[in-house]
C-alpha atoms as a PDB file:
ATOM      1  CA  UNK A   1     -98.234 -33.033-125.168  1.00  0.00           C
ATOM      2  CA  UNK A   2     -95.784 -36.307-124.500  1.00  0.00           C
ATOM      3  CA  UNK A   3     -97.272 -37.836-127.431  1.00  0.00           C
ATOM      4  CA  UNK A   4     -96.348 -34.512-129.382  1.00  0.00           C
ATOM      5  CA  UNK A   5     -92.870 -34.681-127.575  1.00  0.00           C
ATOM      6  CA  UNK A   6     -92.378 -38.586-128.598  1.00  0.00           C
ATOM      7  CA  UNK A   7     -93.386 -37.620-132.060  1.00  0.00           C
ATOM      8  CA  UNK A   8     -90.808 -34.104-132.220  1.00  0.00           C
ATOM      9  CA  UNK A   9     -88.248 -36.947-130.872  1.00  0.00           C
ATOM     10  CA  UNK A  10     -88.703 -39.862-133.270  1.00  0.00           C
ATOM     11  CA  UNK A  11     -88.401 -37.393-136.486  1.00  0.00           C
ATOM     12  CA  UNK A  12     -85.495 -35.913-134.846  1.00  0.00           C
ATOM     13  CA  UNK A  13     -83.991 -39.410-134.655  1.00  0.00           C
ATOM     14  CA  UNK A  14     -84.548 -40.368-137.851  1.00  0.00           C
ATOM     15  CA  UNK A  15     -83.356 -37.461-139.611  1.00  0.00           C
ATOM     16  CA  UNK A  16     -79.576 -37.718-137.950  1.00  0.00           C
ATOM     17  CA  UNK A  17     -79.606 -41.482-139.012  1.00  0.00           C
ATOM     18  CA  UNK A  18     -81.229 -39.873-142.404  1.00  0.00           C
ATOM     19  CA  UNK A  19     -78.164 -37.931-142.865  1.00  0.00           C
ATOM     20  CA  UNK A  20     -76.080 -40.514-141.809  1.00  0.00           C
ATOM     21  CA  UNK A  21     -77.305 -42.625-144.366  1.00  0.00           C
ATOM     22  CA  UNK A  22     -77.523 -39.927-147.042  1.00  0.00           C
ATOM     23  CA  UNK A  23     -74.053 -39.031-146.603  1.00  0.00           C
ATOM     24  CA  UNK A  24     -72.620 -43.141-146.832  1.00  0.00           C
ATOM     25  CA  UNK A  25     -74.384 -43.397-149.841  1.00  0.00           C
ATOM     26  CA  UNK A  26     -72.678 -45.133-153.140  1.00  0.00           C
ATOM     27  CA  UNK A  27     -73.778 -42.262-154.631  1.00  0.00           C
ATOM     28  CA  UNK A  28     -73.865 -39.025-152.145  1.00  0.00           C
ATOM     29  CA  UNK A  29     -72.025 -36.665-153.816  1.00  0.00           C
ATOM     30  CA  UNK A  30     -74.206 -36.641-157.067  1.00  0.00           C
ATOM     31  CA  UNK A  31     -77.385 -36.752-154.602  1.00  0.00           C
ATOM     32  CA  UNK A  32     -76.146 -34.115-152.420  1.00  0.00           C
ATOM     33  CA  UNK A  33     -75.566 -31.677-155.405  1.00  0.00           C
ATOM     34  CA  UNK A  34     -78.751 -32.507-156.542  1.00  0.00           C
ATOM     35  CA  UNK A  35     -80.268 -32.110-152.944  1.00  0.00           C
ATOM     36  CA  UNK A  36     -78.898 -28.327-152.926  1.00  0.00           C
ATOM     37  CA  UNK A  37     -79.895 -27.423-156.201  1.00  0.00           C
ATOM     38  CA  UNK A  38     -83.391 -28.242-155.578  1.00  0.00           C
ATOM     39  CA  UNK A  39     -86.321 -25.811-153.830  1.00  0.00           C
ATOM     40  CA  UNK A  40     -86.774 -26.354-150.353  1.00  0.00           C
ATOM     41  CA  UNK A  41     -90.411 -28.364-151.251  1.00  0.00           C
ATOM     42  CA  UNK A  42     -88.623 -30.568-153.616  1.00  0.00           C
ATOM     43  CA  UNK A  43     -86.072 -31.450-151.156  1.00  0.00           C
ATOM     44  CA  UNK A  44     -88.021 -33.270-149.050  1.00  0.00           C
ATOM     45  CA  UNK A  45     -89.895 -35.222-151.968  1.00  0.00           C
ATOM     46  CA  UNK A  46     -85.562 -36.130-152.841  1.00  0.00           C
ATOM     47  CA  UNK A  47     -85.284 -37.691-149.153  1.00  0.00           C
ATOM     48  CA  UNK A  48     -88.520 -39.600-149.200  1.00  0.00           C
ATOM     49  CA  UNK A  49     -87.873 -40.582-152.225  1.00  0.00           C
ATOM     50  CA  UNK A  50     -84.422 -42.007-151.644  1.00  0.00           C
ATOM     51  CA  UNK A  51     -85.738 -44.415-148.808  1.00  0.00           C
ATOM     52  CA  UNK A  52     -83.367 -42.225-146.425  1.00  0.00           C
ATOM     53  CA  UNK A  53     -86.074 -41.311-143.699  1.00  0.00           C
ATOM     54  CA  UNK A  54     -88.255 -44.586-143.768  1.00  0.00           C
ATOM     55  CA  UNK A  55     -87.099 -47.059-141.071  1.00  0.00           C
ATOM     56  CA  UNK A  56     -86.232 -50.766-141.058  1.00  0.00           C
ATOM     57  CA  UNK A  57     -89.354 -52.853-140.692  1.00  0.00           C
ATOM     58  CA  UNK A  58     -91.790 -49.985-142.314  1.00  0.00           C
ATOM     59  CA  UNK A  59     -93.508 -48.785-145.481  1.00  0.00           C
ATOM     60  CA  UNK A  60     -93.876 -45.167-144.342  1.00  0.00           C
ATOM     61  CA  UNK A  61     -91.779 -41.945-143.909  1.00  0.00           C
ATOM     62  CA  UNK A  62     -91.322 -41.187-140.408  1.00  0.00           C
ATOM     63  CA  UNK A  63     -93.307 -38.173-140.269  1.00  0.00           C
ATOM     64  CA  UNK A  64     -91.822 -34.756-139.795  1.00  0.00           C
ATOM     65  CA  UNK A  65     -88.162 -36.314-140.078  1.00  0.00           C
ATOM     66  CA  UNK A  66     -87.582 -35.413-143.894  1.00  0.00           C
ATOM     67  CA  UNK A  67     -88.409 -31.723-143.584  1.00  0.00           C
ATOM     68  CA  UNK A  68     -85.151 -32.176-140.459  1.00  0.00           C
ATOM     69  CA  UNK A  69     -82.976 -34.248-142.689  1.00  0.00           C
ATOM     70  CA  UNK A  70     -83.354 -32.220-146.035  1.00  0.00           C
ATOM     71  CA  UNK A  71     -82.373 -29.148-143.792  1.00  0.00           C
ATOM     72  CA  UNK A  72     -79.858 -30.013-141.764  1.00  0.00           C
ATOM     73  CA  UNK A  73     -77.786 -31.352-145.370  1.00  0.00           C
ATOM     74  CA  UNK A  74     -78.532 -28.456-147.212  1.00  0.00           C
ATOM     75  CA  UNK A  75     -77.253 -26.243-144.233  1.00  0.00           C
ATOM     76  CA  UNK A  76     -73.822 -28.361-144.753  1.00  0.00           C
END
């Protein structure tokens, strides 16, 4: 359970600094037109893609977090 909990927490905390990051992009308005254009599948490959939800000091995804990030933008 806590390591489920710690998990549930870390994608949650990379998704806001996802979004953050999404959002200050150089190019964030062409990406975010694309992001809500695209099927809910393909908007996670978009995030992962982009580098948004894979941390400082890593070569993976933060699991769970793009799934979070993708829906909390295309919400906005």
């Amino acid at each position: 359970m806590a390591t489920d909990a710690a998990t549930g927490a870390q994608a949650q905390l990379a998704a806001a600094d996802c979004i953050s990051r999404f959002q200050k992009g150089p190019d964030a308005t062409n990406q975010f037109a694309a992001l809500k254009k695209a099927s809910s599948y393909d908007r996670k490959d978009i995030i992962q893609k982009g580098g948004w939800v894979t941390m400082a000091g890593s070569k993976d995804p933060v699991p769970g977090a793009a799934d979070l990030c993708a829906q909390q933008l295309a919400a906005m």
